[in-house]
Protein backbone atom coordinates (compact mmCIF):
# COMPACT_ATOMS: atom_id res chain seq x y z
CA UNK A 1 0.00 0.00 0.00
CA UNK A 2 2.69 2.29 0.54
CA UNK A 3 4.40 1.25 -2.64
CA UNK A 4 1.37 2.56 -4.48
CA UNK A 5 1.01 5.52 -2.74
CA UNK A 6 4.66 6.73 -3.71
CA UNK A 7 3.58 5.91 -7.14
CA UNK A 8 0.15 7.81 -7.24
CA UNK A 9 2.59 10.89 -5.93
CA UNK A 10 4.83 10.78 -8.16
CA UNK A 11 2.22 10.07 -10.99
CA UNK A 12 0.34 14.01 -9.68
CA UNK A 13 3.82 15.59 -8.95
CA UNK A 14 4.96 14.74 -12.81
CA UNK A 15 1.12 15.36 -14.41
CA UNK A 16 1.15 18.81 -12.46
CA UNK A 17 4.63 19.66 -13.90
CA UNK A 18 4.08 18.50 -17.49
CA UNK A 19 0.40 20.20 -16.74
CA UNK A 20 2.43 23.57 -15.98
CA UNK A 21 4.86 23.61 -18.93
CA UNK A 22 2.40 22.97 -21.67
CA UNK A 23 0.43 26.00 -19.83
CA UNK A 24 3.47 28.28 -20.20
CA UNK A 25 4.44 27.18 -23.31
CA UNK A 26 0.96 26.83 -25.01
CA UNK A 27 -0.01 30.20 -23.64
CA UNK A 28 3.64 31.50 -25.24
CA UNK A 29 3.11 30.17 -28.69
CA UNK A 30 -0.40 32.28 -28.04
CA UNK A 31 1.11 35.15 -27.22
CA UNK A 32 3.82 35.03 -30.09
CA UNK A 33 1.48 33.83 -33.34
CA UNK A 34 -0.68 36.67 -31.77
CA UNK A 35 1.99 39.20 -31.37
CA UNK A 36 5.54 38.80 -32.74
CA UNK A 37 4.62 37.14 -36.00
CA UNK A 38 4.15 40.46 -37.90
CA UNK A 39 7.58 41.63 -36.34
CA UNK A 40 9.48 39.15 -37.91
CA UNK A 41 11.25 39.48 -41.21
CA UNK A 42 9.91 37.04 -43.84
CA UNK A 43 12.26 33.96 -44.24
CA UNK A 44 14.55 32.72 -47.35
CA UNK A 45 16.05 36.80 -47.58
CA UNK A 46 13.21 38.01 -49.02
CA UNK A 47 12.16 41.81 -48.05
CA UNK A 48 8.46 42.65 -47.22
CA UNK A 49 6.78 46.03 -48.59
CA UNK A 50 3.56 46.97 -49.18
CA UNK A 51 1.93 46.30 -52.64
CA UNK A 52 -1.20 47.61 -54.37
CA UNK A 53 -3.19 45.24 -56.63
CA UNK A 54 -3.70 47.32 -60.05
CA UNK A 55 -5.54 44.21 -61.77
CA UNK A 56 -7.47 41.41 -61.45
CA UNK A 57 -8.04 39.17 -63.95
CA UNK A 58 -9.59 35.16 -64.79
CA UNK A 59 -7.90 33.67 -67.77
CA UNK A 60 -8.71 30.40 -69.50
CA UNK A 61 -11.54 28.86 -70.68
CA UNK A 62 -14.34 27.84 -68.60
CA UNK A 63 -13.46 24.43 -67.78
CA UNK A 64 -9.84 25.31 -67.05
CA UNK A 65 -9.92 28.86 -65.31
CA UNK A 66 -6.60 30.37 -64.16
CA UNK A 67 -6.39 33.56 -62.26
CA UNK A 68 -3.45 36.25 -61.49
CA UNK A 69 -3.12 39.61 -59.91
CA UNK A 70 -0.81 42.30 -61.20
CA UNK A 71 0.64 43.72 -57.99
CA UNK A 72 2.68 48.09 -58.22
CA UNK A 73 5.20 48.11 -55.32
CA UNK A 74 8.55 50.10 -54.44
CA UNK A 75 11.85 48.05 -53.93
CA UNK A 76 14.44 49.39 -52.60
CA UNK A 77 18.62 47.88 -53.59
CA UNK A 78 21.31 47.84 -51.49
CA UNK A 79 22.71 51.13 -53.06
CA UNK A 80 19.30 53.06 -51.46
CA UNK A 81 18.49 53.62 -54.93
CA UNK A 82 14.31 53.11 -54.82
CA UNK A 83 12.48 51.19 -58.15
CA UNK A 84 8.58 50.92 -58.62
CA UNK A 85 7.90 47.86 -60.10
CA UNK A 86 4.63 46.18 -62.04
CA UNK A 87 4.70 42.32 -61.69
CA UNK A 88 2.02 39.70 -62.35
CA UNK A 89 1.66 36.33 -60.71
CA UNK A 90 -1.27 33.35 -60.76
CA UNK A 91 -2.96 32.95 -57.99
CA UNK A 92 -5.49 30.46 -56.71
CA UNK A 93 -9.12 30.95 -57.06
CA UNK A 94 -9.69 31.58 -53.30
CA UNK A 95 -6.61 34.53 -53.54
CA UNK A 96 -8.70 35.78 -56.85
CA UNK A 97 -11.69 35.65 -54.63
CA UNK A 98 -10.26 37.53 -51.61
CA UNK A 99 -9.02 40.54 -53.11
CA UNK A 100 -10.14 43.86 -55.22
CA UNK A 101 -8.76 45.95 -57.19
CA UNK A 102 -6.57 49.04 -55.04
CA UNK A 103 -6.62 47.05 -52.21
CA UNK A 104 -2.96 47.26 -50.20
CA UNK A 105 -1.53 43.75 -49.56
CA UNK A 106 2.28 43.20 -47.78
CA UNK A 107 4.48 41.14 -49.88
CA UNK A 108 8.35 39.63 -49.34
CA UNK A 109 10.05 40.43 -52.47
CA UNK A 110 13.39 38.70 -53.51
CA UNK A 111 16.05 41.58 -53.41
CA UNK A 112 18.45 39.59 -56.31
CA UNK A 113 15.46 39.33 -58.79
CA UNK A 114 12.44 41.87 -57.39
CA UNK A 115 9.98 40.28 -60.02
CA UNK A 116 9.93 37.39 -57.72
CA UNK A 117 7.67 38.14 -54.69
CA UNK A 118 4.95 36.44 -52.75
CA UNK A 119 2.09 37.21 -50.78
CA UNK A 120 2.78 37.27 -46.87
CA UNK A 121 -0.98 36.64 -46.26
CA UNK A 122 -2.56 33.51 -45.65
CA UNK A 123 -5.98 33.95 -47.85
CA UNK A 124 -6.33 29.87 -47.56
CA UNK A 125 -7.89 30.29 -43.98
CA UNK A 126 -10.81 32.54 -42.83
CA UNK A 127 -10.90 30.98 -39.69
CA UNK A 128 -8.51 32.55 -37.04
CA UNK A 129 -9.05 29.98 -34.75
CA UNK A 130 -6.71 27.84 -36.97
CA UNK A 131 -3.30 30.22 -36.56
CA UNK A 132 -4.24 29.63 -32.88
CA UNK A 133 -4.76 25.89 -32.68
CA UNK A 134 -1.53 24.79 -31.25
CA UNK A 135 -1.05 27.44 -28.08
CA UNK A 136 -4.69 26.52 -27.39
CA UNK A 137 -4.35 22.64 -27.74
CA UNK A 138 -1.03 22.78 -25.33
CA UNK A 139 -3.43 25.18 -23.15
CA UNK A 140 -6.55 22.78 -22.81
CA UNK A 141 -3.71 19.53 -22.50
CA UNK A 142 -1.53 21.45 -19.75
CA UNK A 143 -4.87 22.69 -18.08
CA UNK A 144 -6.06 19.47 -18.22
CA UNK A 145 -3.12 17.10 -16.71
CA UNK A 146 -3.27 20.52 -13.89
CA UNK A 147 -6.25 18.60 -12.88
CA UNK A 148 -5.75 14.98 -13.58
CA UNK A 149 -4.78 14.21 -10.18
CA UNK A 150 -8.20 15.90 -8.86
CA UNK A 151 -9.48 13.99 -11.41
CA UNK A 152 -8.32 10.48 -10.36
CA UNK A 153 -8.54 10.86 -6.74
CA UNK A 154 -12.49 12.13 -7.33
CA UNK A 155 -13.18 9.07 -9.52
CA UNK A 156 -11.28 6.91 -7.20
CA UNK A 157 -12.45 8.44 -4.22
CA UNK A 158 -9.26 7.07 -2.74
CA UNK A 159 -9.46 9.64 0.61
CA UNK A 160 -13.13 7.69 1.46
CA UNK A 161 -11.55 4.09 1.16
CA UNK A 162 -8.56 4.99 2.48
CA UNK A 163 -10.67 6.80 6.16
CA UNK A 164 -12.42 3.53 6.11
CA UNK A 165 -9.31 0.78 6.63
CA UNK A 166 -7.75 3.38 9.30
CA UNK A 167 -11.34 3.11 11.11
CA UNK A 168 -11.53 -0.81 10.40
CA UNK A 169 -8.14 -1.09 11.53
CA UNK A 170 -8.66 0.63 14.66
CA UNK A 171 -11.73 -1.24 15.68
CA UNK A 172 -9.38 -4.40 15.66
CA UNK A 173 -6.59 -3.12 17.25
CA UNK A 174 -9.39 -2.43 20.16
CA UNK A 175 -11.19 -5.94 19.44
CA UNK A 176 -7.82 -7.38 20.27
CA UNK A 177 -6.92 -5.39 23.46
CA UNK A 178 -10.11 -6.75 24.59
CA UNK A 179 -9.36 -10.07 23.44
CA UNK A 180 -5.75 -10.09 25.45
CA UNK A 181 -7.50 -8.99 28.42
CA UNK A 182 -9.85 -11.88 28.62
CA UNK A 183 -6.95 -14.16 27.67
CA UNK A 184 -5.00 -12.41 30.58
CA UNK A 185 -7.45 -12.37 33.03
CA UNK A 186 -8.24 -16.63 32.99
C-alpha cells in the first residue's frame, strides 16, 4: 500500500509539472502567433513592402480557369536607390476571390530578382481559430493534466476508502486489546 502511494505521488507531482509547462508554453506560442509574427522578417532573404493590386483578372476557358493579380510596389537595392515595379503572378481561385482591385496587400520580395515576390498573407484560412490551434491545444492539455490528479482521486475516491481501513483497523486493534485482556485475566 505504501508502494502505491509513492507511485500515485509521483504520478500528480509529474502530471502537475508537465500540466504547468504545456500552460506556459501553449499560452507562449499564443502570445507570439498573436503578437511577434508580424515583427518578424519574412524567411529565405526576401524583403516585405507593401503592394497595391492594379488588376485582377480570370484567364482560360471555362473548364480550365486560371487567375493572377498584377501587384505596383517600391523596392528598394542595397545602393538606397528606390524602383517601382509592375509584376504579375497566378494565384489560386480563393486569392482571386479575396481581393479587389486598389486594395494594399504586404508582400516579401526577392532583393536579387524583385519580379519574384509572394504574398505574406494567408488567404487559404478565414478561420482565425486555426493560426491559434496549437497554443490553445497545449493550453486545454496542460490545463487538463493541472487537474488529472483531482481527477483520479475524485473518480477513485481514494481519501473515502482509504478513512475507512484506518477506522476498520482501529476497531481491531481495540477488538484485540479486549481479546488479550480476557486471555489475561483466565
Amino acid at each position: 500500500m505504501v508502494a502505491q502511494d509513492n507511485i500515485w505521488r509521483d504520478i500528480r507531482r509529474a502530471s502537475r509539472i508537465i500540466g504547468a509547462l504545456l500552460t506556459i508554453v501553449g499560452g507562449l506560442v499564443i502570445a507570439f502567433q498573436g503578437f511577434a509574427t508580424d515583427m518578424l522578417p519574412p524567411a529565405d532573404g526576401f524583403v516585405r513592402a507593401d503592394a497595391i493590386i492594379t488588376r485582377i483578372e480570370q484567364r482560360g476557358t471555362f473548364r480550365d480557369p486560371t487567375f493572377a493579380i498584377t501587384l505596383a510596389y517600391t523596392v528598394t537595392d542595397t545602393d538606397g536607390r528606390s524602383e517601382d515595379l509592375r509584376s504579375g503572378k497566378r494565384v489560386e481561385f480563393d486569392v482571386y476571390d479575396a481581393l479587389s482591385e486598389g486594395e494594399t496587400v504586404t508582400i516579401g520580395y526577392n532583393p536579387s530578382d524583385p519580379y519574384e515576390w509572394r504574398l505574406l498573407a494567408d488567404f487559404h484560412s478565414n478561420n482565425k481559430l486555426n493560426d491559434y490551434a496549437l497554443g490553445l491545444l497545449m493550453v486545454l492539455f496542460g490545463g487538463f493534466s493541472l487537474i488529472f490528479p483531482t481527477i483520479v482521486r475524485l473518480a477513485s475516491r481514494e481519501d473515502d476508502f482509504r478513512y475507512l481501513e484506518d477506522k476498520e483497523s482501529i476497531e481491531q486493534k481495540g477488538q484485540n486489546l479486549k481479546n488479550y485482556d480476557k486471555i489475561t485475566q483466565r
